[in-house]
N, C-alpha and C. Protein backbone atom coordinates (compact mmCIF):
# COMPACT_ATOMS: atom_id res chain seq x y z
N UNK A 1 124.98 174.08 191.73
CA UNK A 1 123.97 173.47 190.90
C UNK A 1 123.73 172.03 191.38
N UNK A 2 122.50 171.65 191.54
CA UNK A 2 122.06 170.52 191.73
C UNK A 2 122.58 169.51 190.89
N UNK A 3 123.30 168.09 191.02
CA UNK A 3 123.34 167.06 190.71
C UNK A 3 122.43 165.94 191.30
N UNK A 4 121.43 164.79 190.72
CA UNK A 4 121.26 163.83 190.91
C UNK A 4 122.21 162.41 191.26
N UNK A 5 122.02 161.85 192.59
CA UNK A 5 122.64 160.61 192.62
C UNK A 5 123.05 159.97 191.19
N UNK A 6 121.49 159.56 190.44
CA UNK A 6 122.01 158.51 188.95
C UNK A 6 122.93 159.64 188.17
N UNK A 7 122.69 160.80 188.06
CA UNK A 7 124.06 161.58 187.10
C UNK A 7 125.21 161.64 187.84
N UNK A 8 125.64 161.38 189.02
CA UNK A 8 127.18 161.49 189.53
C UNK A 8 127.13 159.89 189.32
N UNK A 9 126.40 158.88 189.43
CA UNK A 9 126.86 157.59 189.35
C UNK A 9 127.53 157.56 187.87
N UNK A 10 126.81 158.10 186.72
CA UNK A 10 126.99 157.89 185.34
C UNK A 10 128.34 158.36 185.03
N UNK A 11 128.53 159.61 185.43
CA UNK A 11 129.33 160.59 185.48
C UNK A 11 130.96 160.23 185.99
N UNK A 12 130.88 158.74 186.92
CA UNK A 12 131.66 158.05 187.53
C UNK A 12 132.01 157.15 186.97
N UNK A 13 131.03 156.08 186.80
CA UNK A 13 131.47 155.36 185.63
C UNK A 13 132.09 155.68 184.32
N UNK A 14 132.00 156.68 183.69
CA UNK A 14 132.12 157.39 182.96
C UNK A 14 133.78 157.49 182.89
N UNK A 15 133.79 157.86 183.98
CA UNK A 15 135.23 158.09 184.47
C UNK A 15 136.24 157.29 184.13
N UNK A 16 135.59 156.56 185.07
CA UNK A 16 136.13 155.03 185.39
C UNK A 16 136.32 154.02 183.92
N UNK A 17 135.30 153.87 182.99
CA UNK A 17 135.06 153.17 182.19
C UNK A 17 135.05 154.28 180.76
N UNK A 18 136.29 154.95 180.31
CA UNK A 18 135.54 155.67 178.86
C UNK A 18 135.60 155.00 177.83
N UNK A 19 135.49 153.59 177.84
CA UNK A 19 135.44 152.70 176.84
C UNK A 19 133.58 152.38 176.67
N UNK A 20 133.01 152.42 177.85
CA UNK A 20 132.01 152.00 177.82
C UNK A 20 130.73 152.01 176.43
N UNK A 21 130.96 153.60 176.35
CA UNK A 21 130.14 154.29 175.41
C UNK A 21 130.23 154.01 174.36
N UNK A 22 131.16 153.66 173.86
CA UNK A 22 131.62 153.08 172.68
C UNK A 22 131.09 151.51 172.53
N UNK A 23 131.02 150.94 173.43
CA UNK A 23 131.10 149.55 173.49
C UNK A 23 128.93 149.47 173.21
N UNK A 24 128.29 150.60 174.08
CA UNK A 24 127.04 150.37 174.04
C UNK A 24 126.55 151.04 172.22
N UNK A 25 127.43 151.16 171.89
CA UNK A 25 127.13 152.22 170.47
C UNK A 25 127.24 150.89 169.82
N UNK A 26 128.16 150.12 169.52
CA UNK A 26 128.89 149.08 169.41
C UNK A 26 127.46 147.84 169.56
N UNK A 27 127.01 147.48 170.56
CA UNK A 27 125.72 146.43 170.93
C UNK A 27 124.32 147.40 170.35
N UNK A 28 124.34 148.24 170.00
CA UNK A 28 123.28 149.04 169.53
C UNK A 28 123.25 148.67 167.82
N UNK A 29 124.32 148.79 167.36
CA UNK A 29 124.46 148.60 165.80
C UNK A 29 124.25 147.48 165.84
N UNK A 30 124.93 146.21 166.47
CA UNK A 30 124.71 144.86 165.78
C UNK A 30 123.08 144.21 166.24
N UNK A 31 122.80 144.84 167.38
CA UNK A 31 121.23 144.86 167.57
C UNK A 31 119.92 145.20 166.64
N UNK A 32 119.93 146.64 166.81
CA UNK A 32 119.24 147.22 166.67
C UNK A 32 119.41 148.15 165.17
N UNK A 33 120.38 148.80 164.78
CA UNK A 33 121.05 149.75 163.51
C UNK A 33 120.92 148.56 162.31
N UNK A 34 120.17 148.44 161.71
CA UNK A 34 119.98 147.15 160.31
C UNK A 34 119.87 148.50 159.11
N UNK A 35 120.29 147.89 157.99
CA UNK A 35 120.54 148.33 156.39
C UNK A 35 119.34 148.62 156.15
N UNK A 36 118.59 149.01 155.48
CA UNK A 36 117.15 149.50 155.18
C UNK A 36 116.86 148.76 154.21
N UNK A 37 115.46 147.91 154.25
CA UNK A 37 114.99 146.72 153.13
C UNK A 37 114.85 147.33 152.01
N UNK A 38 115.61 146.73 150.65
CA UNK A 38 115.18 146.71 148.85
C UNK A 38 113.99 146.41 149.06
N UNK A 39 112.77 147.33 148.72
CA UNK A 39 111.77 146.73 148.09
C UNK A 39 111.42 145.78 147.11
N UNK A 40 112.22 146.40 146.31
CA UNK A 40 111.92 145.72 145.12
C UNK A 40 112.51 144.12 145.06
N UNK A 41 113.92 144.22 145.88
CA UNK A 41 114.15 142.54 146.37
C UNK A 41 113.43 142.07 147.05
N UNK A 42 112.60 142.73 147.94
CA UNK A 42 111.65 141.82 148.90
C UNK A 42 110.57 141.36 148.11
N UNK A 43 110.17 142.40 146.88
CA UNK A 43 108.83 141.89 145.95
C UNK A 43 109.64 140.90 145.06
N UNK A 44 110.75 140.84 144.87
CA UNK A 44 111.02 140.09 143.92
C UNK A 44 110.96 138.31 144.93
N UNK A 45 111.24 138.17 145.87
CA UNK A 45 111.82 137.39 146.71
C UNK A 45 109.94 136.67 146.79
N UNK A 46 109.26 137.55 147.41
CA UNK A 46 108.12 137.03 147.58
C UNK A 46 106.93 136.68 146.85
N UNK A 47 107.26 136.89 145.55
CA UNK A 47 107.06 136.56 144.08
C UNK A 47 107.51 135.07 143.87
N UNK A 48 108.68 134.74 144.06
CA UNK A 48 109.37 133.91 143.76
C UNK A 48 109.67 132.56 144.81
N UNK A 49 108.72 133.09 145.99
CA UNK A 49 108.36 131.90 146.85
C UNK A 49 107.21 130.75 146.65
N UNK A 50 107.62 129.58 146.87
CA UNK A 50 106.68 128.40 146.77
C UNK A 50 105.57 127.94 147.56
N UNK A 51 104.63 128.17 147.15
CA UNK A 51 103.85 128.06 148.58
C UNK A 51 103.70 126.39 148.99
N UNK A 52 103.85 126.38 150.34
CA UNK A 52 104.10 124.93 151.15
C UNK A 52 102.65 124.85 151.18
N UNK A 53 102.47 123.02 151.12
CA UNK A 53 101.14 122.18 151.14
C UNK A 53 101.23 122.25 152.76
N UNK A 54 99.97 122.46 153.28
CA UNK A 54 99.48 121.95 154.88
C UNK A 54 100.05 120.54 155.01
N UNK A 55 100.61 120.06 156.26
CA UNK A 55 100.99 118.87 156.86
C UNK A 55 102.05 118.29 155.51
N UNK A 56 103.28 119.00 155.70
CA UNK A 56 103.97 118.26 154.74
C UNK A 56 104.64 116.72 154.99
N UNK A 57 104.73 116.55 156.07
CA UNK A 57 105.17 115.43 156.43
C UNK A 57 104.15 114.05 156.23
N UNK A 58 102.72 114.31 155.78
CA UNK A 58 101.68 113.02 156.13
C UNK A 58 101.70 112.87 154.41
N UNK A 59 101.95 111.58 154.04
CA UNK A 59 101.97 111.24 153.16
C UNK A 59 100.57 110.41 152.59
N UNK A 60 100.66 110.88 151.08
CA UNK A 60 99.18 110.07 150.85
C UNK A 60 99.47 108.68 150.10
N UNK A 61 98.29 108.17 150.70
CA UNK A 61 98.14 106.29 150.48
C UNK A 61 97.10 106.18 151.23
């Protein structure tokens, strides 16, 4: 059966490294895998925001 170069490379590393997989599962969660947004905290949250004046820093006089 046919193998590809990149699947015996993977397949090697693999080998070599069986920590790896774990480690990319691992940078995937703290990346990418997030808790799913409360609506109802986000409506509550954005309800309860102040809306900022344009150019807050220029003072009047």
């Amino acid at each position: 059966m046919y193998e590809s170069d990149i699947t015996q490379f993977i397949r090697s590393l693999k080998q070599q490294k069986p920590h790896l997989e774990a480690e990319q599962r691992k940078g995937r969660a703290l990346l990418w895998d997030k808790t799913p947004i409360d609506l109802d905290e986000r409506r509550r949250q954005n309800e309860s925001r102040v809306p900022q004046q344009p150019y807050v820093y220029q003072t009047k006089g």
